[in-house]
N, C-alpha and C. Protein backbone atom coordinates (compact mmCIF):
# COMPACT_ATOMS: atom_id res chain seq x y z
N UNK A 1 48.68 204.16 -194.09
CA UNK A 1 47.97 203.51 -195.17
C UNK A 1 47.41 204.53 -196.17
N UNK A 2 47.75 205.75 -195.73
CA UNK A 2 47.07 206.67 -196.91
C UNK A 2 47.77 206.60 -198.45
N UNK A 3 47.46 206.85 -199.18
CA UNK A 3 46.25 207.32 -199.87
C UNK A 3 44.90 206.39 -200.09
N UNK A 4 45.44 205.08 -199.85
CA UNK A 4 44.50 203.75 -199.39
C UNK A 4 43.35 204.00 -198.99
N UNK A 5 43.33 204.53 -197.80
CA UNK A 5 42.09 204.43 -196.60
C UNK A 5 40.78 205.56 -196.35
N UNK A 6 40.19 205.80 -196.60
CA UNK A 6 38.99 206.49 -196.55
C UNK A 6 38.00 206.65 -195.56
N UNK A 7 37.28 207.46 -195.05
CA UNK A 7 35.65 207.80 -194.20
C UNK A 7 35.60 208.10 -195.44
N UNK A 8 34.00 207.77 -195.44
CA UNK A 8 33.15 208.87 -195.97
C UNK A 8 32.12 209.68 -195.35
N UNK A 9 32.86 210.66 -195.09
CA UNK A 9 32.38 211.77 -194.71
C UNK A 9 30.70 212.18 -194.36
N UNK A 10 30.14 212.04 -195.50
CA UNK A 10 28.89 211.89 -195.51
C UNK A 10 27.92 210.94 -194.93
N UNK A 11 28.60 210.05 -194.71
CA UNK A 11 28.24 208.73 -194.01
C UNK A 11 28.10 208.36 -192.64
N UNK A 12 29.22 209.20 -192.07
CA UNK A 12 29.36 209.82 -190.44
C UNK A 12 28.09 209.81 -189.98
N UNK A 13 27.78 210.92 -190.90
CA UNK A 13 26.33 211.72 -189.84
C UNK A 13 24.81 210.80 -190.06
N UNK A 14 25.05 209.45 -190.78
CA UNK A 14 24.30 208.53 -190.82
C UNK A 14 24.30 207.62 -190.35
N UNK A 15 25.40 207.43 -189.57
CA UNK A 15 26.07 206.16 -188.59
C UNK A 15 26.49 205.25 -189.05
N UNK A 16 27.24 205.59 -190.19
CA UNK A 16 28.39 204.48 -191.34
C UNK A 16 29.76 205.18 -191.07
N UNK A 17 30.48 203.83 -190.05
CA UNK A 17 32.09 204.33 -189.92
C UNK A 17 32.65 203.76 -190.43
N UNK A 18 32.02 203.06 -191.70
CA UNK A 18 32.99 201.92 -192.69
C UNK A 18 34.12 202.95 -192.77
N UNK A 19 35.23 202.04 -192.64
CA UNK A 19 36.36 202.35 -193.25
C UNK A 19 36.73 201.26 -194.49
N UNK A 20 37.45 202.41 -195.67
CA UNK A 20 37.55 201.66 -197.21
C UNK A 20 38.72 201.99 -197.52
N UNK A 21 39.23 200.54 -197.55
CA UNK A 21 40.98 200.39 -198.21
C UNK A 21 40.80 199.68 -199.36
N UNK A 22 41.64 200.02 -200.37
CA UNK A 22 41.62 200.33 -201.62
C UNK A 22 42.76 201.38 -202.25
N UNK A 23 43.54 199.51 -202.85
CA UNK A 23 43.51 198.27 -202.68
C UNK A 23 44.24 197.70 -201.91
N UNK A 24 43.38 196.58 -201.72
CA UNK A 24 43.85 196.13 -200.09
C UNK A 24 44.98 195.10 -200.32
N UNK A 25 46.28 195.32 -199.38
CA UNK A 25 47.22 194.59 -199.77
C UNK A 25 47.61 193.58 -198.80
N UNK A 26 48.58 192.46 -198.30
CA UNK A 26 48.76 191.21 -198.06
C UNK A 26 49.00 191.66 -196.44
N UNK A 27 49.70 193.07 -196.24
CA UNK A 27 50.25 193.44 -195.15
C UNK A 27 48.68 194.16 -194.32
N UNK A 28 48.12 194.29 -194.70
CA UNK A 28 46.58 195.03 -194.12
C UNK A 28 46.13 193.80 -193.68
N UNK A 29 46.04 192.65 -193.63
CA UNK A 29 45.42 191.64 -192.68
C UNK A 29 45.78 191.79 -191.13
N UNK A 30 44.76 191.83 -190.16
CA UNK A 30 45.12 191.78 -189.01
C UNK A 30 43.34 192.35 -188.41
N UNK A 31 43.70 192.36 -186.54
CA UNK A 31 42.55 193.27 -186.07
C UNK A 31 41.93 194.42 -186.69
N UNK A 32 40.93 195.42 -186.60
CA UNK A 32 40.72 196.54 -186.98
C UNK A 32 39.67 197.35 -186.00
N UNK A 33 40.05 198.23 -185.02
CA UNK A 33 38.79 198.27 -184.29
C UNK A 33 38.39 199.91 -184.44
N UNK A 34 36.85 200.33 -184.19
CA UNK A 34 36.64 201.48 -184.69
C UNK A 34 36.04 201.98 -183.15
N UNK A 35 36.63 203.37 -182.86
CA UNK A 35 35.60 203.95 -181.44
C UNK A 35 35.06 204.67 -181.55
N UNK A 36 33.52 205.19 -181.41
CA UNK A 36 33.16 206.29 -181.78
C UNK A 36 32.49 206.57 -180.11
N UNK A 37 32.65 208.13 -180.30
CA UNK A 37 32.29 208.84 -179.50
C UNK A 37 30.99 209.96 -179.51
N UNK A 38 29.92 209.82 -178.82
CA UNK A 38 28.28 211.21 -179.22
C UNK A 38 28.19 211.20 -178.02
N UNK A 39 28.35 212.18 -177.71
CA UNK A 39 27.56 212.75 -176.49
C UNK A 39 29.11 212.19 -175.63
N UNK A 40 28.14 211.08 -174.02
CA UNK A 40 28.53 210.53 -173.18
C UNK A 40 28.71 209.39 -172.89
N UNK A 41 28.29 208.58 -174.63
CA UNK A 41 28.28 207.59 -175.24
C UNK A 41 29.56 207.02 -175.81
N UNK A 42 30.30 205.69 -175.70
CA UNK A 42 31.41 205.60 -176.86
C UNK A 42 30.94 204.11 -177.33
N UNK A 43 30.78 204.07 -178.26
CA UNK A 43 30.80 202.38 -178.92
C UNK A 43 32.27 202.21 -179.74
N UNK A 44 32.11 200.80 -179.65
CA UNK A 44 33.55 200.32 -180.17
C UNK A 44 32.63 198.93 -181.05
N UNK A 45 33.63 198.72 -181.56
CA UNK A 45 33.84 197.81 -183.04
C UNK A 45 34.79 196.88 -183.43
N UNK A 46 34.96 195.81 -183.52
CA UNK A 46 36.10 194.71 -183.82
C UNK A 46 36.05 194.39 -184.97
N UNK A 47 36.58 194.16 -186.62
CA UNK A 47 36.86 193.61 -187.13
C UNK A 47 38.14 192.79 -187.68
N UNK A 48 37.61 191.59 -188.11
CA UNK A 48 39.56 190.97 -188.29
C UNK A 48 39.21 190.98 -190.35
N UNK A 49 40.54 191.82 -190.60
CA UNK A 49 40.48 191.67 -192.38
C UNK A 49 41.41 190.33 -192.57
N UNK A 50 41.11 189.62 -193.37
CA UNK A 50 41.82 188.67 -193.96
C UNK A 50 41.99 188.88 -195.17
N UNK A 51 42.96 188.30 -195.33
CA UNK A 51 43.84 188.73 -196.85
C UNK A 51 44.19 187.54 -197.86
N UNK A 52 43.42 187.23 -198.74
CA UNK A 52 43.64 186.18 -199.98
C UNK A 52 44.83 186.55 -200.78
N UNK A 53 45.76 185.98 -201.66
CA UNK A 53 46.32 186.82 -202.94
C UNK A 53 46.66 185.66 -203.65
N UNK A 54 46.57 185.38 -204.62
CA UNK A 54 46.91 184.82 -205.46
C UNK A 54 48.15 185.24 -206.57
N UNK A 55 48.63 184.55 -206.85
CA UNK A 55 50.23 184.86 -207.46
C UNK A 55 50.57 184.42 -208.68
N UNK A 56 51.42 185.18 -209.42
CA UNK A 56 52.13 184.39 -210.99
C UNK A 56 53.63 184.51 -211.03
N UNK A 57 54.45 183.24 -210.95
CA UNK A 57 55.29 182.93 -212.00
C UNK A 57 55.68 182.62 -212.46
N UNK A 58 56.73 183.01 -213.81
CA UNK A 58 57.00 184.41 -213.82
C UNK A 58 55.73 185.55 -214.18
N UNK A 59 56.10 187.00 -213.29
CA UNK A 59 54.91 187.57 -213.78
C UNK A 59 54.60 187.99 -215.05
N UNK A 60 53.69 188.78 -215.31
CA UNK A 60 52.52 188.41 -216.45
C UNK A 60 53.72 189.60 -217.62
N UNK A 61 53.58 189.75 -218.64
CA UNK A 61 53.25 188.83 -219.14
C UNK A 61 53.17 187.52 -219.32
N UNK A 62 52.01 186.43 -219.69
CA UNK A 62 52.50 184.83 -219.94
C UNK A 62 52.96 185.05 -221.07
N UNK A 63 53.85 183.87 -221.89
CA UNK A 63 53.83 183.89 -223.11
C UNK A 63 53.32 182.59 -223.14
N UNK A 64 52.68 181.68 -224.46
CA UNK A 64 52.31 180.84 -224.75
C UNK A 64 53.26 179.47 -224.24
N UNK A 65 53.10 178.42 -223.98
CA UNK A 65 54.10 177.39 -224.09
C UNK A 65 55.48 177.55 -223.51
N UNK A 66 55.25 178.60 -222.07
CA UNK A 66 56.32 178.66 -221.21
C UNK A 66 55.71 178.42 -219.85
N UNK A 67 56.42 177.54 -219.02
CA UNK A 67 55.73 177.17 -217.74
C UNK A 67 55.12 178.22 -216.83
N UNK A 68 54.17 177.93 -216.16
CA UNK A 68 54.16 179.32 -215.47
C UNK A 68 53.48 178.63 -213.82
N UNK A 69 53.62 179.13 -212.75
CA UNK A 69 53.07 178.96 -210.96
C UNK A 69 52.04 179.81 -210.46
N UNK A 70 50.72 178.98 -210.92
CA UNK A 70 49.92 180.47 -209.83
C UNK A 70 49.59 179.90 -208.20
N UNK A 71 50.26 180.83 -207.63
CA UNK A 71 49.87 180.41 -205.98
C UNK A 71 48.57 181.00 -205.32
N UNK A 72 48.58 180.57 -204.61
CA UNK A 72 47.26 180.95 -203.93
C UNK A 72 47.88 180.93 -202.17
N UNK A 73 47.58 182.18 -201.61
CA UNK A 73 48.21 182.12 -200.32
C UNK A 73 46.86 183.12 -199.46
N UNK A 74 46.58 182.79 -198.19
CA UNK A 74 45.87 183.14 -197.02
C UNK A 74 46.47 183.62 -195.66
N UNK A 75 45.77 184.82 -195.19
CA UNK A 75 46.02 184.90 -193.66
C UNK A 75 45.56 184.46 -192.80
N UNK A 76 44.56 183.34 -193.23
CA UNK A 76 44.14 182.36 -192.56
C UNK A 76 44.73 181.98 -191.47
N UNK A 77 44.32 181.55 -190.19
CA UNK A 77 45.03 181.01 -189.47
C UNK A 77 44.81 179.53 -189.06
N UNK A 78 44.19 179.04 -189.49
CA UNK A 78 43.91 177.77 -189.54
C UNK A 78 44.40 176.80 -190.57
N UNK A 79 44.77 175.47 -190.23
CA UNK A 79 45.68 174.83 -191.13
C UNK A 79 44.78 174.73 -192.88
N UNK A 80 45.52 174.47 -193.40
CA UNK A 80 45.12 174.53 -194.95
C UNK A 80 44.57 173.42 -194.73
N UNK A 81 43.84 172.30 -195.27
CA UNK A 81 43.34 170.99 -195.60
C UNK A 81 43.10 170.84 -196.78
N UNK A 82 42.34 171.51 -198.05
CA UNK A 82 42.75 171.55 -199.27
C UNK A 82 42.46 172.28 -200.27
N UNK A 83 42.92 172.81 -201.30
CA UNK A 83 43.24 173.32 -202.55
C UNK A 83 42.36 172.99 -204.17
N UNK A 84 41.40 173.85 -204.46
CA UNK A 84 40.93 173.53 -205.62
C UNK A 84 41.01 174.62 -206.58
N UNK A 85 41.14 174.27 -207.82
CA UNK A 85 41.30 175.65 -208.53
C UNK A 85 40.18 175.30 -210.04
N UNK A 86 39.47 176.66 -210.07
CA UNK A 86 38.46 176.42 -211.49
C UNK A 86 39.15 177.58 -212.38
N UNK A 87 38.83 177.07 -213.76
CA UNK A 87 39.42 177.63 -215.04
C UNK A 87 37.64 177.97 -215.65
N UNK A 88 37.62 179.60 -215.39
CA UNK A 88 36.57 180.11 -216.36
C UNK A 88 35.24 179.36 -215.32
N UNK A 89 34.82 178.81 -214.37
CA UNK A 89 34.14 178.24 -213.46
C UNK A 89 33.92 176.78 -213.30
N UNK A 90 34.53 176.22 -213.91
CA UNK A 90 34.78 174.58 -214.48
C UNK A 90 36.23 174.17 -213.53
N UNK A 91 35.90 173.12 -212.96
CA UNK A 91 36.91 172.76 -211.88
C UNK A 91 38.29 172.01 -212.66
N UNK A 92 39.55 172.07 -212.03
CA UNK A 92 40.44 171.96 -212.76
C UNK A 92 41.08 170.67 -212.29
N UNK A 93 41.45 169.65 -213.10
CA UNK A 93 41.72 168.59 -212.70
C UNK A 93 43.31 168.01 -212.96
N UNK A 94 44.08 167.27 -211.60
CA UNK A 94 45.65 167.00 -212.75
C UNK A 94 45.76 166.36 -213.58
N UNK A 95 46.31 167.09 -214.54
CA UNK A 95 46.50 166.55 -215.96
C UNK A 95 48.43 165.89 -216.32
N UNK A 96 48.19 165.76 -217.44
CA UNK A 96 49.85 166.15 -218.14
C UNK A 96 49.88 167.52 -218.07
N UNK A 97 48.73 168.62 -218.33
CA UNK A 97 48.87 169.86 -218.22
C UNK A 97 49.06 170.89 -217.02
N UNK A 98 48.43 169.92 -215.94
CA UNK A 98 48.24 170.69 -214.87
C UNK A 98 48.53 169.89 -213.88
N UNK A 99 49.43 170.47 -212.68
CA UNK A 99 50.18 169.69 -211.81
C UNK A 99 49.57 170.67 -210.70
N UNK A 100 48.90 170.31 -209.21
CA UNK A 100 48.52 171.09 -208.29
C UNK A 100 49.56 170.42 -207.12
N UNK A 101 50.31 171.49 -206.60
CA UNK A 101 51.37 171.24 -205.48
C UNK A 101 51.37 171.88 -204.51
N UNK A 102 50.71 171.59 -203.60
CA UNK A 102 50.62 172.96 -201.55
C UNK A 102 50.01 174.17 -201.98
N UNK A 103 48.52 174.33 -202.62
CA UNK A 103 47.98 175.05 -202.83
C UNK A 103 48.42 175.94 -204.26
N UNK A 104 49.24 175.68 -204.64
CA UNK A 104 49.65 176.38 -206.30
C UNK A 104 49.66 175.56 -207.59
N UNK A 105 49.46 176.05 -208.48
CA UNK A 105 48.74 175.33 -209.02
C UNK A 105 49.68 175.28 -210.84
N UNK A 106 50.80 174.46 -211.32
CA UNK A 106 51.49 174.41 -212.44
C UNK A 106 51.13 174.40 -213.84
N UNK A 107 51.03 175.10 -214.39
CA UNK A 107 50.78 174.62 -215.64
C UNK A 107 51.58 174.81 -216.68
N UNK A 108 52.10 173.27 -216.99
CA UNK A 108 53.25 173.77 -217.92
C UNK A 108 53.54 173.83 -219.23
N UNK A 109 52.11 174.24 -219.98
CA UNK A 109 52.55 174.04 -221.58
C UNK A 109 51.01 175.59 -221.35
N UNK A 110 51.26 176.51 -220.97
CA UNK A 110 50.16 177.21 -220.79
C UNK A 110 49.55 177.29 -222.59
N UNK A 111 48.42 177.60 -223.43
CA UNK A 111 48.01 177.76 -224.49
C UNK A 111 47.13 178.87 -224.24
N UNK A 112 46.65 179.45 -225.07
CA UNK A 112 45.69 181.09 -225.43
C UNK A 112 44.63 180.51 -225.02
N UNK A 113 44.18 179.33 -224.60
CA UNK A 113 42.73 178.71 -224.36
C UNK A 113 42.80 178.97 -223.14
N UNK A 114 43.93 178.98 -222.40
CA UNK A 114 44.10 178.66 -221.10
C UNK A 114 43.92 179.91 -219.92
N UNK A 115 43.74 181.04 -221.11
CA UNK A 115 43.38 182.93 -220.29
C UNK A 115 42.22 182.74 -219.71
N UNK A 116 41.89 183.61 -219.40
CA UNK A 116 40.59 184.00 -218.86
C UNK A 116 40.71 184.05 -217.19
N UNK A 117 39.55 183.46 -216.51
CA UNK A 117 39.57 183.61 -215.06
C UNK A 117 39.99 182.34 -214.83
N UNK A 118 40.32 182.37 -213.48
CA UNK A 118 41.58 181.35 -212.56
C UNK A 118 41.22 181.31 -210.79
N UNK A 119 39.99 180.58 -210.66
CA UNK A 119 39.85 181.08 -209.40
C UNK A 119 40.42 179.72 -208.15
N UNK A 120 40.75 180.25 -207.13
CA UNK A 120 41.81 179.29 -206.17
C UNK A 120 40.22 179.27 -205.27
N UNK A 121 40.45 177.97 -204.55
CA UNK A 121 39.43 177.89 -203.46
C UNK A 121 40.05 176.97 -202.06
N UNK A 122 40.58 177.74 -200.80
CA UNK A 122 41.01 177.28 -199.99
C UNK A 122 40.24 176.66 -198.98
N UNK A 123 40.63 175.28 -198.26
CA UNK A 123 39.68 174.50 -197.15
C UNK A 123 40.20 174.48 -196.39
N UNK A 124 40.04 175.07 -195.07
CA UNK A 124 40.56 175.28 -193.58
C UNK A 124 40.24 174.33 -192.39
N UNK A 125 40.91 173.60 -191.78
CA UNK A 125 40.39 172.49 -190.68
C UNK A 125 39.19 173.20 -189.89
N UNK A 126 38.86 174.56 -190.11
CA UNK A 126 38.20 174.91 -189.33
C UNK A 126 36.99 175.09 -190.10
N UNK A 127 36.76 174.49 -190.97
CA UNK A 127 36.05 174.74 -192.24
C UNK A 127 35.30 175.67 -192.86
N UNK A 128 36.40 176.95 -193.04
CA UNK A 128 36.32 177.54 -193.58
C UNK A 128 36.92 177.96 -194.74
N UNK A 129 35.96 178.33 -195.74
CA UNK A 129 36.27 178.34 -197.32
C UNK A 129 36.63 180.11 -197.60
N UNK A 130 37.79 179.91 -198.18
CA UNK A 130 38.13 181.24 -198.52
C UNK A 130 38.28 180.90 -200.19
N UNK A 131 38.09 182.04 -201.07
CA UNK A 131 38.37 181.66 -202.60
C UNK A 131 38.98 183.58 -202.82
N UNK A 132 39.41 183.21 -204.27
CA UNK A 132 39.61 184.34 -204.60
C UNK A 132 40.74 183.70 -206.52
N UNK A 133 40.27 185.44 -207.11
CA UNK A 133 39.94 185.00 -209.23
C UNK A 133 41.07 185.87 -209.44
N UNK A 134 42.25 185.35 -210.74
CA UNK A 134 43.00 185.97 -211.17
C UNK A 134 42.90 185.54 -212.28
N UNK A 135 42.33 187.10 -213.15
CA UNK A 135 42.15 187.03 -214.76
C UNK A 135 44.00 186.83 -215.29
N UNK A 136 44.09 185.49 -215.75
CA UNK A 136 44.98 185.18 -216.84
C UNK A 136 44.86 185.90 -218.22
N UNK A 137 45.99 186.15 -218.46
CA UNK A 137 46.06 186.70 -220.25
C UNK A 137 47.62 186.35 -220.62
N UNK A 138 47.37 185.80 -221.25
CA UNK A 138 48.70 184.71 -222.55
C UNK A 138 48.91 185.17 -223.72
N UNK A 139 50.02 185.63 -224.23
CA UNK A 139 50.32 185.93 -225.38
C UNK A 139 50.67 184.82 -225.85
N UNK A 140 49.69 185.02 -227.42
CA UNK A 140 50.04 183.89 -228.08
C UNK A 140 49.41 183.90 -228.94
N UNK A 141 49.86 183.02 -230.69
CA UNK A 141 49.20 183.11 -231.63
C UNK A 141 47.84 182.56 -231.51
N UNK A 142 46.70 183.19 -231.48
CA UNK A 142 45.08 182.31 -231.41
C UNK A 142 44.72 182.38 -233.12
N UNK A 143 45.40 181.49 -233.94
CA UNK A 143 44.92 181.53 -235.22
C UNK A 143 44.80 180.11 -235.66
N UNK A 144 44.34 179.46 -236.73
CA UNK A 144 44.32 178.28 -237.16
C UNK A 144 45.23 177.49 -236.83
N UNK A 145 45.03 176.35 -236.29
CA UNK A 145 46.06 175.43 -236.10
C UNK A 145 46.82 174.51 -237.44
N UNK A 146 46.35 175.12 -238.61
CA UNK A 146 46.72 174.68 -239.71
C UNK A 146 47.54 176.13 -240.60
N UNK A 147 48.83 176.25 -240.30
CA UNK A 147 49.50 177.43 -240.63
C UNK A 147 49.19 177.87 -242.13
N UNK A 148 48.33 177.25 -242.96
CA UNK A 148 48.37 177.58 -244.37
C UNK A 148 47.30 178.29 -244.53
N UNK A 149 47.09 179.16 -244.96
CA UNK A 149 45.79 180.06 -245.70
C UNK A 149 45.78 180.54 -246.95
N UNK A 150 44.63 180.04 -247.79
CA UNK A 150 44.00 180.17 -248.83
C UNK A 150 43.20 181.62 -248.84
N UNK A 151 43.65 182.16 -249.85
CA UNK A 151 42.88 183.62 -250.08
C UNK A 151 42.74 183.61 -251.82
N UNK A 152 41.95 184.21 -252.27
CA UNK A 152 41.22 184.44 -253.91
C UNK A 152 42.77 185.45 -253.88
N UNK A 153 43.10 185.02 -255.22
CA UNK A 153 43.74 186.09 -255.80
C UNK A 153 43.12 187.39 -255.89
N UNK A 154 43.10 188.99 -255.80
CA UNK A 154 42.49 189.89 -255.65
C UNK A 154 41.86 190.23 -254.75
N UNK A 155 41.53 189.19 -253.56
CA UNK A 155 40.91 189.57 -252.61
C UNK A 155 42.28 189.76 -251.31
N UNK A 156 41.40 190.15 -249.75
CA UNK A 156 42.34 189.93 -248.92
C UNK A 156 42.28 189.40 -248.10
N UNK A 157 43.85 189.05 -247.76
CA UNK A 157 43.94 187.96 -246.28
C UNK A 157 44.01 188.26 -245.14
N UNK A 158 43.26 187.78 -244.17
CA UNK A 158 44.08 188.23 -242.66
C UNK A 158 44.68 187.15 -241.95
């Protein structure tokens, strides 16, 4: 996992054996256990990492007014039960615009309104809530929806 994985060094001799991966990828989910050894002493440590990721496609760039799939996937081990997704923190509802299908989430006329944050929120029979945010960015004209512009003769337009 290197160049990923880290001690910090300094931290040792304070009794911090965090270990820091960065960035953490889909295949790093699993057990993680730490042993340390002083003296005649050994302690041990269990953690389990779980792994969110959320997905685009096709990937990014978006362009305006071309369909696009963001998934949302877990190492969860517990069955899915259900799927919510917020736009900018405002919950997202199916539309003509937006079609939500086994946790991914369609949108098929994407618009420049439609960037920003994208966060997935998963519900586990075991009820547990996992979430996780993927900043959207859409190319696309963000200018008047009325293609004509008026400018003073002598002056300028943008």
């Amino acid at each position: 996992m290197r160049p990923r994985v880290s001690l910090q060094d300094s931290a040792l001799r304070n009794g911090n054996f965090s270990l820091q991966i960065n960035p953490v990828r889909s295949e790093d989910a699993g057990l993680y256990e730490a042993l340390v050894a002083y003296d005649t002493e050994v302690q041990s440590c269990q953690v389990e990492l779980g792994v969110i990721t959320v997905t685009i496609s096709p990937s990014s760039p978006v362009v305006e007014n071309e369909p696009l799939l963001l998934s949302c996937n877990s190492s969860h081990r517990a069955s899915l039960v259900e799927t919510c997704w917020f736009h900018n923190g405002s919950p997202v509802s199916t539309s003509r615009t937006f079609c939500s299908l086994h946790g991914a989430l369609y949108i098929l006329r994407p618009a420049t309104s439609d960037a920003g944050s994208w966060r997935c929120q998963l519900r586990y029979s075991d009820n547990e809530i996992i979430s996780a945010t993927y900043n959207l960015r859409i190319l696309g004209f963000d200018g008047p929806t009325n293609p004509v512009v008026y400018a003073a003769a002598g002056s300028a337009a943008d």
